[in-house]
Protein backbone atom coordinates (compact mmCIF):
# COMPACT_ATOMS: atom_id res chain seq x y z
CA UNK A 1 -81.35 -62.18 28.97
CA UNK A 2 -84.99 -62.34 27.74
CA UNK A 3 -86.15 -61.43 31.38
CA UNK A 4 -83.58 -58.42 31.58
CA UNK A 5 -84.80 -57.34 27.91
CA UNK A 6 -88.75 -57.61 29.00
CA UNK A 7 -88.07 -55.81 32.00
CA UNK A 8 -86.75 -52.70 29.63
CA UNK A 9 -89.53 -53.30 27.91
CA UNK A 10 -92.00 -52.80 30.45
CA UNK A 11 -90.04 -50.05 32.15
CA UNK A 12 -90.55 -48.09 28.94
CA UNK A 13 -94.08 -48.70 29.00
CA UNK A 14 -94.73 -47.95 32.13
CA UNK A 15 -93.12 -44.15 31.81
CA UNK A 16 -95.38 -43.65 28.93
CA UNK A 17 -98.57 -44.08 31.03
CA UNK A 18 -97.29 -42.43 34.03
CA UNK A 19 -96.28 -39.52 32.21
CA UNK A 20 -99.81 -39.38 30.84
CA UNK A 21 -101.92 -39.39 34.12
CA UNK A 22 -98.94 -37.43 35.83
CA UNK A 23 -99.91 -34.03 37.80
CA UNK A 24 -100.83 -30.48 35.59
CA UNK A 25 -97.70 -28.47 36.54
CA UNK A 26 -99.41 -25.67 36.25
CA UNK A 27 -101.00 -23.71 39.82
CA UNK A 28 -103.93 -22.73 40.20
CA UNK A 29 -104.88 -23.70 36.59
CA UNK A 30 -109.02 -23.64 37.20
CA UNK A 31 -108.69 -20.01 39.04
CA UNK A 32 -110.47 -21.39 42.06
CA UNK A 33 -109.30 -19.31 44.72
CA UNK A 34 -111.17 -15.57 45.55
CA UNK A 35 -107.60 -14.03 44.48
CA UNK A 36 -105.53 -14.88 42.16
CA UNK A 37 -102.73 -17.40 42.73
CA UNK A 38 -99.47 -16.21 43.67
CA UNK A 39 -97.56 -18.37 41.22
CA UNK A 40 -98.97 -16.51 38.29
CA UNK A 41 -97.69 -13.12 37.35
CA UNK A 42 -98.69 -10.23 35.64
CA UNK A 43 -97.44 -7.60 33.33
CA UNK A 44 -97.99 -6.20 30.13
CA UNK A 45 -101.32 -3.79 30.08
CA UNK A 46 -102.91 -5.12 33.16
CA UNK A 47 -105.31 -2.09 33.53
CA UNK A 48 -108.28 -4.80 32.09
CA UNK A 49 -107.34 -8.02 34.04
CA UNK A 50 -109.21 -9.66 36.23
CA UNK A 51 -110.84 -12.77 37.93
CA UNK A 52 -114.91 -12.94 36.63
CA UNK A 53 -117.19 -15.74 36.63
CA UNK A 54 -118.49 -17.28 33.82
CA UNK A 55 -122.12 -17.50 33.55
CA UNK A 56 -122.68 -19.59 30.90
CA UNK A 57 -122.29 -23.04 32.37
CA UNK A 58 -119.66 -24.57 30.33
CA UNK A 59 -116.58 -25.45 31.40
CA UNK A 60 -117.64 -25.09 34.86
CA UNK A 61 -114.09 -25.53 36.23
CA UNK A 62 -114.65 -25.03 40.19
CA UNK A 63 -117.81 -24.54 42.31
CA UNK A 64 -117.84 -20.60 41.58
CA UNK A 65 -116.70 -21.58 38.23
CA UNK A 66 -114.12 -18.51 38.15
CA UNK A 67 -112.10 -17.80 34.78
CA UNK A 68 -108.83 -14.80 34.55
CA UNK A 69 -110.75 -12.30 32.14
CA UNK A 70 -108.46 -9.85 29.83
CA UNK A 71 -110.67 -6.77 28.63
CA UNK A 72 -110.54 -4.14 26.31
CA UNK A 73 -106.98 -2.16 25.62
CA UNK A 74 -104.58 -1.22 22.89
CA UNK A 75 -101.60 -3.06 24.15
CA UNK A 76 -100.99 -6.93 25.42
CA UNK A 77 -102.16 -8.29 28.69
CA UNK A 78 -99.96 -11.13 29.88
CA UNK A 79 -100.45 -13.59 32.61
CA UNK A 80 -97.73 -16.00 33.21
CA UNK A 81 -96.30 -18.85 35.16
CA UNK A 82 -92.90 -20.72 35.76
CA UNK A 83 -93.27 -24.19 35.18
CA UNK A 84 -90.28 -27.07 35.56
CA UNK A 85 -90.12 -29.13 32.71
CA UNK A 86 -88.04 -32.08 32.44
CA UNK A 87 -86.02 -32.69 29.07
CA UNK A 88 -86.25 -36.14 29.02
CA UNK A 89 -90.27 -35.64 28.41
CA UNK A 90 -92.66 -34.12 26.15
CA UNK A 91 -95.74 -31.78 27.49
CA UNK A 92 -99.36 -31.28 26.01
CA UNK A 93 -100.61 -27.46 27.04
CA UNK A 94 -104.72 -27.67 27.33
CA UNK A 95 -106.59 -24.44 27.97
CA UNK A 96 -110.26 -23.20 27.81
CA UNK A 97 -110.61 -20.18 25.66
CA UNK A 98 -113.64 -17.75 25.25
CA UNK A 99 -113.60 -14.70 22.80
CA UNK A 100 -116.61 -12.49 23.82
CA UNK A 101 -117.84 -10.24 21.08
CA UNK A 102 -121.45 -8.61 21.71
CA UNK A 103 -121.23 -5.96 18.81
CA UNK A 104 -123.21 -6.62 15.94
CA UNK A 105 -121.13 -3.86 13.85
CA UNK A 106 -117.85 -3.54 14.98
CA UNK A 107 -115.55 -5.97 13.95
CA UNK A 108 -114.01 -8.53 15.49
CA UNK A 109 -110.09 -7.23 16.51
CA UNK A 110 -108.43 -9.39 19.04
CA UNK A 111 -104.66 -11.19 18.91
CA UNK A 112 -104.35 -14.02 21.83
CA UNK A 113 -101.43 -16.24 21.69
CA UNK A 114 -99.25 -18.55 24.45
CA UNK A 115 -95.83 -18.49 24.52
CA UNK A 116 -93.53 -21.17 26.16
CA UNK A 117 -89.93 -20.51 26.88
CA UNK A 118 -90.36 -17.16 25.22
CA UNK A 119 -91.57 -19.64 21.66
CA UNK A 120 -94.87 -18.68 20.40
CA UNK A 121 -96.71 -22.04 20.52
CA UNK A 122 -100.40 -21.18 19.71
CA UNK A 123 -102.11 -17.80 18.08
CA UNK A 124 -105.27 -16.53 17.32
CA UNK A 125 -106.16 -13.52 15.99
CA UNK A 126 -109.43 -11.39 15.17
CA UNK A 127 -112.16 -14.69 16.42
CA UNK A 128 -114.94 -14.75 18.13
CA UNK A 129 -116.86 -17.09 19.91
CA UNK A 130 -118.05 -19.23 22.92
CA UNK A 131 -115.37 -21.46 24.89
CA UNK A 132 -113.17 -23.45 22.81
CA UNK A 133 -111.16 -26.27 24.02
CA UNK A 134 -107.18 -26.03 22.92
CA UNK A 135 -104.94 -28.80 23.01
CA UNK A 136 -100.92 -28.29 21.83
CA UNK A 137 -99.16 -31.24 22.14
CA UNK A 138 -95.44 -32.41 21.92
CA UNK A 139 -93.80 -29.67 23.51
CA UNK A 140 -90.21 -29.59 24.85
CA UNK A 141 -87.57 -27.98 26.17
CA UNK A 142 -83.77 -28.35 28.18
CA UNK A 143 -84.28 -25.38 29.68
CA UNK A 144 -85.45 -26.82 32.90
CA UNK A 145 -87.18 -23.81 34.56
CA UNK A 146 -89.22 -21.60 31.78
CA UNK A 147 -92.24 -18.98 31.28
CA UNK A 148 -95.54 -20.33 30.15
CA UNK A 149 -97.32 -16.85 29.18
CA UNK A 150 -100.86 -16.26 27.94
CA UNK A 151 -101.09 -12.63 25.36
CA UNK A 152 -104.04 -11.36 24.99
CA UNK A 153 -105.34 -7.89 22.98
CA UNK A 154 -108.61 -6.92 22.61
CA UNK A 155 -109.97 -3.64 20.78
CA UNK A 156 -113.68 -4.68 22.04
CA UNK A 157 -114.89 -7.08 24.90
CA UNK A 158 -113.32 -9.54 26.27
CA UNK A 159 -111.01 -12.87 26.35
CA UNK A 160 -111.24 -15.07 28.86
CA UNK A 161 -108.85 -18.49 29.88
CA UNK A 162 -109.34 -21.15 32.11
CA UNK A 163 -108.68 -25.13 32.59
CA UNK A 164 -105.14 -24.35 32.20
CA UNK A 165 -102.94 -27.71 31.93
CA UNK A 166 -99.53 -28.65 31.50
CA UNK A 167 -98.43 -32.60 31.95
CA UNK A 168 -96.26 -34.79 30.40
CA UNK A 169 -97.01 -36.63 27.16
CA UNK A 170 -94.16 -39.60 27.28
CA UNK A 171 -90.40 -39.62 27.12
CA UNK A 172 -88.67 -38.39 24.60
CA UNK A 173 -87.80 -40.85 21.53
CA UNK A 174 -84.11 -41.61 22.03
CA UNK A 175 -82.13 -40.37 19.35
CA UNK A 176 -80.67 -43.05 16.72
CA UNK A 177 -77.50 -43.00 18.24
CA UNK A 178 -78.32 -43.44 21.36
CA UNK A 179 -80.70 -46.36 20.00
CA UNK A 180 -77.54 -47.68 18.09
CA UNK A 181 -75.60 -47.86 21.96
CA UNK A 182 -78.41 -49.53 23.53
CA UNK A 183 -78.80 -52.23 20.85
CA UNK A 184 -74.83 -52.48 20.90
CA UNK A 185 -74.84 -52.98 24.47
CA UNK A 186 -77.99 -55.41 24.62
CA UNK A 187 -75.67 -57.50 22.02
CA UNK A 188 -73.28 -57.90 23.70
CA UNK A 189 -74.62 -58.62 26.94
CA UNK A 190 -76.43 -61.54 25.38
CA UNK A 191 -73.40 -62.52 23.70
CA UNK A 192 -71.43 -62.89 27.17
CA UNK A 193 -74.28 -64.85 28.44
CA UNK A 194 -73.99 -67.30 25.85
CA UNK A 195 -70.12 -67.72 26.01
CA UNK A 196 -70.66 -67.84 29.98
CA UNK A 197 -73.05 -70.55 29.17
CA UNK A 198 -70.60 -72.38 26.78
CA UNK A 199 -67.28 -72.37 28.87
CA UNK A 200 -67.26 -76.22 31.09
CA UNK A 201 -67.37 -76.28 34.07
């Protein structure tokens, strides 16, 4: 019974770190190819989207280090992907960010913001800077199949995302009743074992 209850044990364990070096469900998440991958669509105010390259150096994602740019317009831009998730897990979204603002004057008037599952999950609004690093962890949903989208508005310049990445964090902490069956169960498994062990033979 102490084998059976190790081995549950270690199972557990074991999902936990393959869920965390498990693959980014997300295609094409570095822009690396000339075009732009088929998995992601676009829609919103697309007139200013585009694949650039980022001369700056940093995060050189891929050898032409290519990043999805979203330029100057009134309205959002949105770039989006389906991804499967799995309710049984929890996700971590990680995503490379720059807000490019050359004006000395103007001010700074942007809104970018992710959505997952139609959820708003991250915002930002009206910053500027170099690339900035974005983690957002414990996400779930049961919806199996859902949109991961990327808004983006800008009044002056430029946004522009890359390093995209969606993977698992670890399963999802049972619920207490379903903790409450397992113990009940493990009980009484051990508790047959012992009378098994008791009866002569």
């Amino acid at each position: 019974m102490r084998k059976l209850f190790s081995a549950l044990l270690c199972a557990v364990a074991f999902g936990a770190s393959s869920a965390e070096a498990a693959t980014n469900l997300v295609a094409d998440g570095d822009f690396s190819a000339a075009t732009l991958s088929p998995a992601w669509t676009q829609s919103g105010d697309t007139s200013a989207q585009t694949l650039g390259y980022d001369y700056s150096g940093t995060p050189l994602s891929n050898l032409f280090n290519r990043v999805f740019s979203d330029g100057a317009y009134d309205g959002f831009g949105i770039l989006g992907q389906k991804v499967d998730l799995d309710r049984h897990f929890v996700y971590k979204l990680e995503f490379d960010l720059q807000r490019y603002h050359a004006s000395q004057t103007d001010p700074v008037v942007n809104d970018s913001k992710v959505l997952l599952d139609g959820k708003v999950i991250w915002q930002q609004t009206n910053s500027g800077g170099d690339w900035t690093h974005v983690t957002v962890p414990n996400l779930w949903s049961d919806q199996g199949q859902v949109w991961l989208q990327f808004f983006n508005k800008n009044f002056f310049d430029y946004t522009a995302l890359d390093n995209v990445m969606l993977r698992p964090m670890g399963q999802v902490v049972p619920e207490p009743s379903s903790v409450m069956m397992l113990s009940l169960g493990l009980g009484m498994l051990l508790l047959a074992g012992r009378v098994k062990r008791r009866r002569p033979s």
